[in-house]
Protein backbone atom coordinates (compact mmCIF):
# COMPACT_ATOMS: atom_id res chain seq x y z
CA UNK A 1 7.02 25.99 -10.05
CA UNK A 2 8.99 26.95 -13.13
CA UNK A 3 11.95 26.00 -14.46
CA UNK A 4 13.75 21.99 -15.08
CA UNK A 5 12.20 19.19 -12.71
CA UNK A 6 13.22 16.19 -11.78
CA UNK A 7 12.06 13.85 -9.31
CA UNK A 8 13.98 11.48 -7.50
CA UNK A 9 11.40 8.98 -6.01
CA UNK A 10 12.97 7.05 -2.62
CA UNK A 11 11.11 3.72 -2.27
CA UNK A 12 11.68 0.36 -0.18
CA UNK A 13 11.09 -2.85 -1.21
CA UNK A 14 9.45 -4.53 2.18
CA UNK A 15 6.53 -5.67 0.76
CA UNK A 16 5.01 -4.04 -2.76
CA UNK A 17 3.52 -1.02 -1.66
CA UNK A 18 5.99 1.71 -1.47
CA UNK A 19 7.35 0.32 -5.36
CA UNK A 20 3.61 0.21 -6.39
CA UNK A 21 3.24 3.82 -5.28
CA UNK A 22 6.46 5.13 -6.82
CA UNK A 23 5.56 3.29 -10.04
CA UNK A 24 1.77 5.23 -10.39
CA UNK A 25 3.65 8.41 -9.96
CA UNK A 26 5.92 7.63 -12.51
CA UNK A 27 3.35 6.34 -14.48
CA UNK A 28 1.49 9.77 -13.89
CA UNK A 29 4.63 11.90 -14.23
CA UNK A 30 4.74 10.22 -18.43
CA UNK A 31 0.99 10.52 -19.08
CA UNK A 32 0.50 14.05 -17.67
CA UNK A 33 3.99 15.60 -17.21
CA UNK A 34 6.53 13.98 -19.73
CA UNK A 35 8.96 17.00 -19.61
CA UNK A 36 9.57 15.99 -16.08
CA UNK A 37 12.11 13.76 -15.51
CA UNK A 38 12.01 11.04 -12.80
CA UNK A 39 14.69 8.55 -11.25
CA UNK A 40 13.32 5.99 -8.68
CA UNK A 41 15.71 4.48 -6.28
CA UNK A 42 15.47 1.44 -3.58
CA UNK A 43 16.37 3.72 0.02
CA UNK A 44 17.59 -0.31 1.24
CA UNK A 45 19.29 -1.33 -1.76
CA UNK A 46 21.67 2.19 -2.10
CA UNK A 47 22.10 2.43 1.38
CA UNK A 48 22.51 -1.35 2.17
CA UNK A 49 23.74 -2.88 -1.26
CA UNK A 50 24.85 -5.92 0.42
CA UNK A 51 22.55 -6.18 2.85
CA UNK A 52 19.05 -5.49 1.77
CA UNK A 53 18.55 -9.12 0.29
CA UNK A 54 19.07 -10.31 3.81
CA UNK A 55 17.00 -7.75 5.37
CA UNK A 56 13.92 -8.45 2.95
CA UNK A 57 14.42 -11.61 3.81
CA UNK A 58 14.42 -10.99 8.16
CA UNK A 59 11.91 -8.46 7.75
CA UNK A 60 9.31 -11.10 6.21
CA UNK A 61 10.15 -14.09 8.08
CA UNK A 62 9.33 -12.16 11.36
CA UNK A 63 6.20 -10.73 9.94
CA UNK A 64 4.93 -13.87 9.06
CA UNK A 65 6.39 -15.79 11.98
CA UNK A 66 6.24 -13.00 15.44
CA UNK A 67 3.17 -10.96 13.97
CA UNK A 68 2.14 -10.17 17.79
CA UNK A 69 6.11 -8.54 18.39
CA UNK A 70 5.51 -7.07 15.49
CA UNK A 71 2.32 -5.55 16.05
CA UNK A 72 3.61 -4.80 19.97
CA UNK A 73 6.33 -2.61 18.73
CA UNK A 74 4.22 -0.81 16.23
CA UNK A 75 1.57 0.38 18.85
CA UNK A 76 4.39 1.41 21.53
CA UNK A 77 6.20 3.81 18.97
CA UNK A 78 2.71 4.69 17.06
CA UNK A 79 3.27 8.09 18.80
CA UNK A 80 6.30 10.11 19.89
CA UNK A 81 7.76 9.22 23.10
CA UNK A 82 10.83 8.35 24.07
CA UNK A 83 10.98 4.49 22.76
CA UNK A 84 9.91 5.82 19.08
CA UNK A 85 12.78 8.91 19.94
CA UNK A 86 15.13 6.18 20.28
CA UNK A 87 14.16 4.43 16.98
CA UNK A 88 14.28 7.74 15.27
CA UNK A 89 17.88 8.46 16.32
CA UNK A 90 19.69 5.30 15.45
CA UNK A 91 21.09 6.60 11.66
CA UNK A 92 20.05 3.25 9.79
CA UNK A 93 21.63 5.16 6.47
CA UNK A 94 25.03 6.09 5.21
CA UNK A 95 24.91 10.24 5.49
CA UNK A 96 28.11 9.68 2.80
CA UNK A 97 25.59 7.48 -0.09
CA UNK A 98 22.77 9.60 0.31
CA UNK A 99 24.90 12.87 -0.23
CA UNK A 100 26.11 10.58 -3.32
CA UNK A 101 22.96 9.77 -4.50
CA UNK A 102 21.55 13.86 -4.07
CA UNK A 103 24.87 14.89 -6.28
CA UNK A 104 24.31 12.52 -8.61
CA UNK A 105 20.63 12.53 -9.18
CA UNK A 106 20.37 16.63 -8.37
CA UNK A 107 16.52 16.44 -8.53
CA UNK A 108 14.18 19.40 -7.74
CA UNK A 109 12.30 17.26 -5.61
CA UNK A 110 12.44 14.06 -3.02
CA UNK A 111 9.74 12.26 -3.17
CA UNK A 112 9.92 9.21 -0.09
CA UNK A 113 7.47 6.42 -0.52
CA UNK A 114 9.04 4.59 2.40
CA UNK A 115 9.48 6.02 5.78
CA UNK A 116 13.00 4.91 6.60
CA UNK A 117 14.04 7.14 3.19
CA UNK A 118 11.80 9.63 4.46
CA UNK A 119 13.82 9.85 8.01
CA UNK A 120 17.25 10.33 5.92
CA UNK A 121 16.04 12.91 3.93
CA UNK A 122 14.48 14.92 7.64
CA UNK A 123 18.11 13.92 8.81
CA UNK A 124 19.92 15.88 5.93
CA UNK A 125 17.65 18.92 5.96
CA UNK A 126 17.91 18.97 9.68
CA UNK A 127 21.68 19.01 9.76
CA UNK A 128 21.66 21.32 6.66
CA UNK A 129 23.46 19.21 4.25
CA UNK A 130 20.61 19.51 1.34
CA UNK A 131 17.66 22.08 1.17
CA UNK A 132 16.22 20.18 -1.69
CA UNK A 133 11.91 20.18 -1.29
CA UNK A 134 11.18 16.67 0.46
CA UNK A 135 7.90 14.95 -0.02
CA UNK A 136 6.35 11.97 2.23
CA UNK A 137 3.97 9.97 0.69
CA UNK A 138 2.06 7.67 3.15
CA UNK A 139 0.92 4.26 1.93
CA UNK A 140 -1.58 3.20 4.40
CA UNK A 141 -4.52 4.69 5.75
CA UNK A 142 -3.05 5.36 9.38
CA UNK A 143 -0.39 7.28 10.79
CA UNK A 144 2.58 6.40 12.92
CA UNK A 145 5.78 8.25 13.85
CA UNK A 146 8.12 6.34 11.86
CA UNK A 147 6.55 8.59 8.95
CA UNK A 148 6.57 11.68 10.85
CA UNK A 149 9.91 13.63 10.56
CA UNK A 150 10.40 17.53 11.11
CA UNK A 151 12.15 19.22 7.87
CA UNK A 152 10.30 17.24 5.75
CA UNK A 153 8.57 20.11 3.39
CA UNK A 154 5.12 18.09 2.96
CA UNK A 155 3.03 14.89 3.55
CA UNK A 156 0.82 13.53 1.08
CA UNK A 157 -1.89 10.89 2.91
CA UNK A 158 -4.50 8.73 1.79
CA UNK A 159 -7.39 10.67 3.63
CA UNK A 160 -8.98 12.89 5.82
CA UNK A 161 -8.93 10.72 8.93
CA UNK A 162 -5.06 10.18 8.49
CA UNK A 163 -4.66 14.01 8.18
CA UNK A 164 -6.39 14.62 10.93
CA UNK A 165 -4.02 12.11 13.02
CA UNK A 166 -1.26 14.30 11.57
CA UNK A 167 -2.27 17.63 12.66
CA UNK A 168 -2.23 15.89 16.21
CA UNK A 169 1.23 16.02 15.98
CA UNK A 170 1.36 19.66 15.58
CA UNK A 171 2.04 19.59 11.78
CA UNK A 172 0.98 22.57 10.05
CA UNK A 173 -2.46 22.53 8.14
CA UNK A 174 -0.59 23.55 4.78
CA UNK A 175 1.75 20.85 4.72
CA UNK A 176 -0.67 17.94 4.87
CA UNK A 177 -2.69 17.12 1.72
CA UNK A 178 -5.06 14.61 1.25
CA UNK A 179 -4.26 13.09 -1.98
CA UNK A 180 -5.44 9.36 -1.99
CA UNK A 181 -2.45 6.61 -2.20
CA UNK A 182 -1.33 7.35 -5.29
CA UNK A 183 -2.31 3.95 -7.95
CA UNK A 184 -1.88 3.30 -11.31
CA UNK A 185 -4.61 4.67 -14.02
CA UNK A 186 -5.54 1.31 -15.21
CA UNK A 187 -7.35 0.72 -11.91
CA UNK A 188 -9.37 3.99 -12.59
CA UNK A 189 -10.80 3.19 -15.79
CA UNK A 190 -14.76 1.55 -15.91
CA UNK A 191 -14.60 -1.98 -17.51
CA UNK A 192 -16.94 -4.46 -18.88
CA UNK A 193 -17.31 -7.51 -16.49
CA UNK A 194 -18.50 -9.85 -19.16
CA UNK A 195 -16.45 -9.00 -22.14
CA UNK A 196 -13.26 -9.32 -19.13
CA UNK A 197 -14.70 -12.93 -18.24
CA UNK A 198 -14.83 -13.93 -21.53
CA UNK A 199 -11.30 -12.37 -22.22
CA UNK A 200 -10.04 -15.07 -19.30
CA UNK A 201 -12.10 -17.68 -19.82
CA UNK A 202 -14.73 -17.29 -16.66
CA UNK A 203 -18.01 -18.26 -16.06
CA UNK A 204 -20.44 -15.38 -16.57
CA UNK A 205 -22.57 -15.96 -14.16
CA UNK A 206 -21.13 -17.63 -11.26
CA UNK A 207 -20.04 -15.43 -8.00
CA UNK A 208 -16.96 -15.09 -8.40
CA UNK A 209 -14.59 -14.52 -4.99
CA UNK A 210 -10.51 -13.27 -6.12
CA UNK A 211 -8.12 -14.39 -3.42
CA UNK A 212 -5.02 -12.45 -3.65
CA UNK A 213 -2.28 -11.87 -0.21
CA UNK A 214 -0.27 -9.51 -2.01
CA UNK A 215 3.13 -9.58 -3.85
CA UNK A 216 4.39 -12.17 -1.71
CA UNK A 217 1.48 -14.57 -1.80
CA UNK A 218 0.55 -14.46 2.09
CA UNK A 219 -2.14 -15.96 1.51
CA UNK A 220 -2.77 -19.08 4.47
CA UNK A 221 -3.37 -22.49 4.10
CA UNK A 222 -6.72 -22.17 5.71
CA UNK A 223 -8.17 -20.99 2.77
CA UNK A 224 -8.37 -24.73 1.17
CA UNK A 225 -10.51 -25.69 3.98
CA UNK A 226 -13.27 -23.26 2.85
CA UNK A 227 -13.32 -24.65 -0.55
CA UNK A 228 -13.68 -27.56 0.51
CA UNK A 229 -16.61 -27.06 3.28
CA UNK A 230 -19.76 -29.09 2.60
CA UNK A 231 -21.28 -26.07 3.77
CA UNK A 232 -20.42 -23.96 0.54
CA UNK A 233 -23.01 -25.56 -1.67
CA UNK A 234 -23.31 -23.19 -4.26
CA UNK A 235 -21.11 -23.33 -6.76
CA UNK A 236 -18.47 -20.36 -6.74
CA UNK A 237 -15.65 -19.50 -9.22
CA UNK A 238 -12.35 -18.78 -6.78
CA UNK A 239 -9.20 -16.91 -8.42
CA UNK A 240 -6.17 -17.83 -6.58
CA UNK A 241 -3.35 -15.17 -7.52
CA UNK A 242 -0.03 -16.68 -5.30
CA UNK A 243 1.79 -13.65 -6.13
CA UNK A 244 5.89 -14.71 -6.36
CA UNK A 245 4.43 -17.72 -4.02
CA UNK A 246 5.31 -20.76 -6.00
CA UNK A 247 5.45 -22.98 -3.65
CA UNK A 248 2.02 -21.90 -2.50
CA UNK A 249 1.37 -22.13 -6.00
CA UNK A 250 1.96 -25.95 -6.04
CA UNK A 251 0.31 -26.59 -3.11
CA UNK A 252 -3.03 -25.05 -4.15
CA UNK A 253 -2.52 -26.58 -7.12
CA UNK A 254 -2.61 -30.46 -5.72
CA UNK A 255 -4.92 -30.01 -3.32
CA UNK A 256 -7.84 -27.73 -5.29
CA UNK A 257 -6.68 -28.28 -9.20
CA UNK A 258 -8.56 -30.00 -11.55
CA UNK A 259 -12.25 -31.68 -10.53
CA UNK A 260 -10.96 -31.63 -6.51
CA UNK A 261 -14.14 -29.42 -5.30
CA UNK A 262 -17.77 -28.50 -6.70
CA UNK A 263 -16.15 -24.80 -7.29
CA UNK A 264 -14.50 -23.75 -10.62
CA UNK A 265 -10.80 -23.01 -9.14
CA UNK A 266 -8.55 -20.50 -11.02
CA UNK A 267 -4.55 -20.78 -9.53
CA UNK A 268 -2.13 -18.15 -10.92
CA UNK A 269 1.43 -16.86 -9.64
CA UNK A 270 2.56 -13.17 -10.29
CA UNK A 271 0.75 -11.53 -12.82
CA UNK A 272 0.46 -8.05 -14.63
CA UNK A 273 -3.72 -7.65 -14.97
CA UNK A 274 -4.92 -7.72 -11.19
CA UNK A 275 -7.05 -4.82 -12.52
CA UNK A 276 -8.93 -6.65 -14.84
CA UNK A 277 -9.27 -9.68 -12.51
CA UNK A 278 -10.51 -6.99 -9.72
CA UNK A 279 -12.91 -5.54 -12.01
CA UNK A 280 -14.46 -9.27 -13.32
CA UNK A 281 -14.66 -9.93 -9.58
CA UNK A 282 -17.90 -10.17 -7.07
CA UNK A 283 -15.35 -9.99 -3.75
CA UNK A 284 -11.63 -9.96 -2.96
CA UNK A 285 -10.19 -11.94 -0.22
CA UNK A 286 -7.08 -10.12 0.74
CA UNK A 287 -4.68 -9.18 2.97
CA UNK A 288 -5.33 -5.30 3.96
CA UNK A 289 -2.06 -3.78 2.94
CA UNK A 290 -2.54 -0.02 1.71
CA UNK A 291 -2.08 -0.48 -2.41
CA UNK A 292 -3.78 -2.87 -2.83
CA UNK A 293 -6.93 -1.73 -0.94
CA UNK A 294 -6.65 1.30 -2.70
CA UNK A 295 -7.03 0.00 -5.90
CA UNK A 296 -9.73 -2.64 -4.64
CA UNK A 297 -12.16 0.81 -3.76
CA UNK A 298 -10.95 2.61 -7.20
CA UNK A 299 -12.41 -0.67 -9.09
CA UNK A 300 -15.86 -0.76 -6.40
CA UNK A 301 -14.81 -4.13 -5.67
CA UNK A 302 -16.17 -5.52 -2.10
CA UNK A 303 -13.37 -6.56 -0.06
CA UNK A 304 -12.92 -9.37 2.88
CA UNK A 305 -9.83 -8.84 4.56
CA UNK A 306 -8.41 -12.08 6.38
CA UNK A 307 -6.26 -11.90 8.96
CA UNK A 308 -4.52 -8.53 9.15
CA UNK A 309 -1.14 -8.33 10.73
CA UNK A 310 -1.10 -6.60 13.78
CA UNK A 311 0.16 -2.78 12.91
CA UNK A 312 -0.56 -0.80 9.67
CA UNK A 313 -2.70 -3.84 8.28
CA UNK A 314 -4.82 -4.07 11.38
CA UNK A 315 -5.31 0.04 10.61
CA UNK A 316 -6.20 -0.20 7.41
CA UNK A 317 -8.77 -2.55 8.03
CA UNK A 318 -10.59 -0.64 10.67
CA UNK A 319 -10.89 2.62 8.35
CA UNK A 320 -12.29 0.42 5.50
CA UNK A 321 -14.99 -1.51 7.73
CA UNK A 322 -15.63 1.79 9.12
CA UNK A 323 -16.51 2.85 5.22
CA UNK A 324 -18.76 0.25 4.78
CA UNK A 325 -16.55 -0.91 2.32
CA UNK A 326 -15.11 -4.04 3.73
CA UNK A 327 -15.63 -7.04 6.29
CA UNK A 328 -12.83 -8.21 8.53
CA UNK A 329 -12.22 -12.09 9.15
CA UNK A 330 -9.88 -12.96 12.08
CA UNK A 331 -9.80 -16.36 11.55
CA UNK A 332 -10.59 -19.68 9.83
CA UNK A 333 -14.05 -20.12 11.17
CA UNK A 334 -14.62 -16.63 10.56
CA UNK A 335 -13.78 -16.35 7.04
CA UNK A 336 -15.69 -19.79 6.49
CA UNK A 337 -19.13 -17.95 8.30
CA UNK A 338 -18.64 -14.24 6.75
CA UNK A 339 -17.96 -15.78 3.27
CA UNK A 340 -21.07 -18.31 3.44
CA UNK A 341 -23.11 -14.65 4.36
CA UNK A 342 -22.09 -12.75 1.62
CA UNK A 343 -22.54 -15.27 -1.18
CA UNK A 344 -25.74 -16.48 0.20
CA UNK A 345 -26.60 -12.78 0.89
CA UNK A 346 -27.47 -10.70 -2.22
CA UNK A 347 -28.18 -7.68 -0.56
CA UNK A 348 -25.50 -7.77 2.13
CA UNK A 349 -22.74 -7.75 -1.04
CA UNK A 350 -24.91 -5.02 -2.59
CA UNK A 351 -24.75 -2.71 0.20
CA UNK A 352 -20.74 -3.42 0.24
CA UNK A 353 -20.46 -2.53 -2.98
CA UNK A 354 -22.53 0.72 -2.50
CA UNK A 355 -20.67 1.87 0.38
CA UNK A 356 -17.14 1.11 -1.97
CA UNK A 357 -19.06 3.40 -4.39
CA UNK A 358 -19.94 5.86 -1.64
CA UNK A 359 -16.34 6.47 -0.74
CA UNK A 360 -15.33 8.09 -3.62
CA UNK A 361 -11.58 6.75 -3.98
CA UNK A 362 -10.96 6.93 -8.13
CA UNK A 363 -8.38 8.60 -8.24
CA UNK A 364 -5.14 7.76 -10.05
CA UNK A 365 -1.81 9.35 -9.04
CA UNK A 366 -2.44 12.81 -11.20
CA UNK A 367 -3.48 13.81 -7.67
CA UNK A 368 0.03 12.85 -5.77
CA UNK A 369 1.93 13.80 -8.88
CA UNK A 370 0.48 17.55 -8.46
CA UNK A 371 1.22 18.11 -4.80
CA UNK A 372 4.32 17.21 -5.64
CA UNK A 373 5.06 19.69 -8.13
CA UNK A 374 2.74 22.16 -6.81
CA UNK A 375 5.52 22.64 -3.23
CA UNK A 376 7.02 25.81 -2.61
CA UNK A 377 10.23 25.58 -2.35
CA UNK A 378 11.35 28.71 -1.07
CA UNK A 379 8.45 28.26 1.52
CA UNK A 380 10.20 24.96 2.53
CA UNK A 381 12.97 25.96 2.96
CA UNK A 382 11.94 28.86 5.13
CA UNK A 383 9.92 26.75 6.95
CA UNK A 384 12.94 24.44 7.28
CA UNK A 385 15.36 27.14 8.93
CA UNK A 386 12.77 27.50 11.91
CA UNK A 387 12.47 23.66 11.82
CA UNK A 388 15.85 22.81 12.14
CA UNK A 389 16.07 25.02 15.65
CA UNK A 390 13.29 22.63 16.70
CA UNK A 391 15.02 19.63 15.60
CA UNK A 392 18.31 20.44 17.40
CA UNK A 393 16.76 21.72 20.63
């Protein structure tokens, strides 16, 4: 493509993931690509600039507290039928801000890291108020309709099994490219384990087990129980990081700090060097959500993921046990057996490791970053025309 780019990246801020994605490519876009220019916006916080705080806020709460509704509603609009239909045609956007933002920004390309920005854009093309090239980039390894919009130009997914699922709804070979989800390059680079456990202070020789529930700090309460099992004899070095969780913080830090347990226990809130605390790592306890899996295989770190939430989570843990790559603990008594294995179990977190290895996932976002500049936009926008007869039959 020749001539001035510039990006504008549409992201969401329920949970990390969609502003971890948009920040690699940006990331990518300066390392690689500096004469491109790129503008990242929050879809919630233009559209809804009184409301998103409140939103975030709902949206959590009834993750955390109705998972099963949650994950109910997910499965009945994974496909398209007339529930997900119904979803799709309630306008959850202000057609006046986004034609704002478009004027404003006047990139080259849209680049939606969160499906609800990725339905406005579909809903402008559509209705042909823009003809700007639009760009989907899924964050999880599964597919789902809310993603799936019909003038968007192209989807970039996470791998073959998710483009597979997309060609089932009749999307067109060239508009599907398997890129990886797009993460930062410092999660891509080969560290030293023991220089990075000196650097912070760790044991060098004692498994060590990171326990991380992403941005948020979802990680449960259950976990304290493991530590302090009589059954864990060993001695294991645990890294606690709470994310923006201080009250989880706290908590972990009265009940496991100082000589409380046999283990050596490590408690942090929100910091900037997961990568380096994934790559000094033996395991990762985590919830499943697409980033941070992603960078888990880039670093061939073993993962155990506890407890996925019904929906996306639940997905993304099925493709990476599939791999090899990962073991899945429903609950308490699970996580409390399946850790036990693997730390008494040399070979059975070798052969996790090997299979993370195996699925060849280090990549950074260079890959993202060039199917985005690589679409055709006269193409799209010939393709759009016939889509938009579709859309409005």
């Amino acid at each position: 493509m020749s001539g001035s780019e510039k990006l504008l990246i549409l992201t969401g801020s329920l949970g990390d993931g969609h502003n971890k994605a948009a920040q690699a490519i940006v990331e990518a876009a300066r390392f690689y690509r500096p004469e491109v220019e790129v503008v990242v916006v929050d879809f919630l916080e233009w559209t809804h600039p009184y409301l998103h705080s409140v939103g975030k806020f709902c949206y959590m709460q009834w993750v955390k507290s109705l998972p099963s509704v949650y994950g109910f509603l997910y499965r009945k609009t994974r496909q398209d039928n007339p529930l997900s239909n119904w979803f799709k045609r309630m306008k959850a956007f202000s057609t006046d801000r986004m034609l704002e933002l478009l004027d404003e920004v006047r990139p080259t390309e849209v680049v939606s890291t969160f499906p609800g920005a990725a339905a406005a854009m579909s809903y402008l093309k559509c209705n042909g108020l823009t003809d700007v090239a639009t760009i989907t980039v899924m964050t999880d390894y599964t597919d789902h309709s809310y993603w799936i919009h019909p003038c968007t130009d192209r989807y970039l997914v996470g791998s073959e099994q998710v483009k597979q699922s997309l060609l089932r709804y009749r999307i067109p070979e060239q508009r599907i490219v398997v890129t990886g989800i797009p993460i930062r390059m410092t999660f891509t680079q080969s560290y030293d384990r023991l220089t990075l456990r000196d650097k912070h202070r760790l044991s060098r020789t004692l498994p060590t087990v990171l326990i991380m529930g992403g941005g948020h700090g979802l990680i449960g309460k259950q976990l304290m129980s493991v530590l302090q099992s009589e059954e864990l004899t060993a001695p294991v070095q645990f890294i606690f990081v709470c994310g923006r969780n201080e009250k989880l913080k706290k908590t972990l830090e009265e009940e496991l700090g100082g000589n409380k347990t046999r283990h050596r226990v490590v408690i942090t809130g929100f910091v900037d060097h997961v990568h380096e605390l994934m790559a000094l790592s033996d395991l990762i306890i985590t919830k499943p959500g697409g980033l941070t899996v992603s960078e888990a295989l880039a670093l061939e770190l073993p993962m155990m993921l506890y407890k996925p939430i019904p929906g996306q989570e639940q997905d993304n843990a099925a493709y990476l046990v599939s791999l090899g790559a990962a073991m899945e603990a429903k609950n308490e008594a699970d996580l409390k057996r399946q850790l036990l294995q693997v730390i008494q179990n040399k070979s059975l977190l070798s052969n996790l490791k090997r299979n993370v290895r195996s699925s060849q996932m280090k990549h950074d976002a260079l890959h993202t970053l060039n199917a985005i500049l690589d679409t055709d936009i006269a193409s799209a926008a010939a393709r759009n025309n016939r889509q938009r007869t579709y859309a409005n039959a």
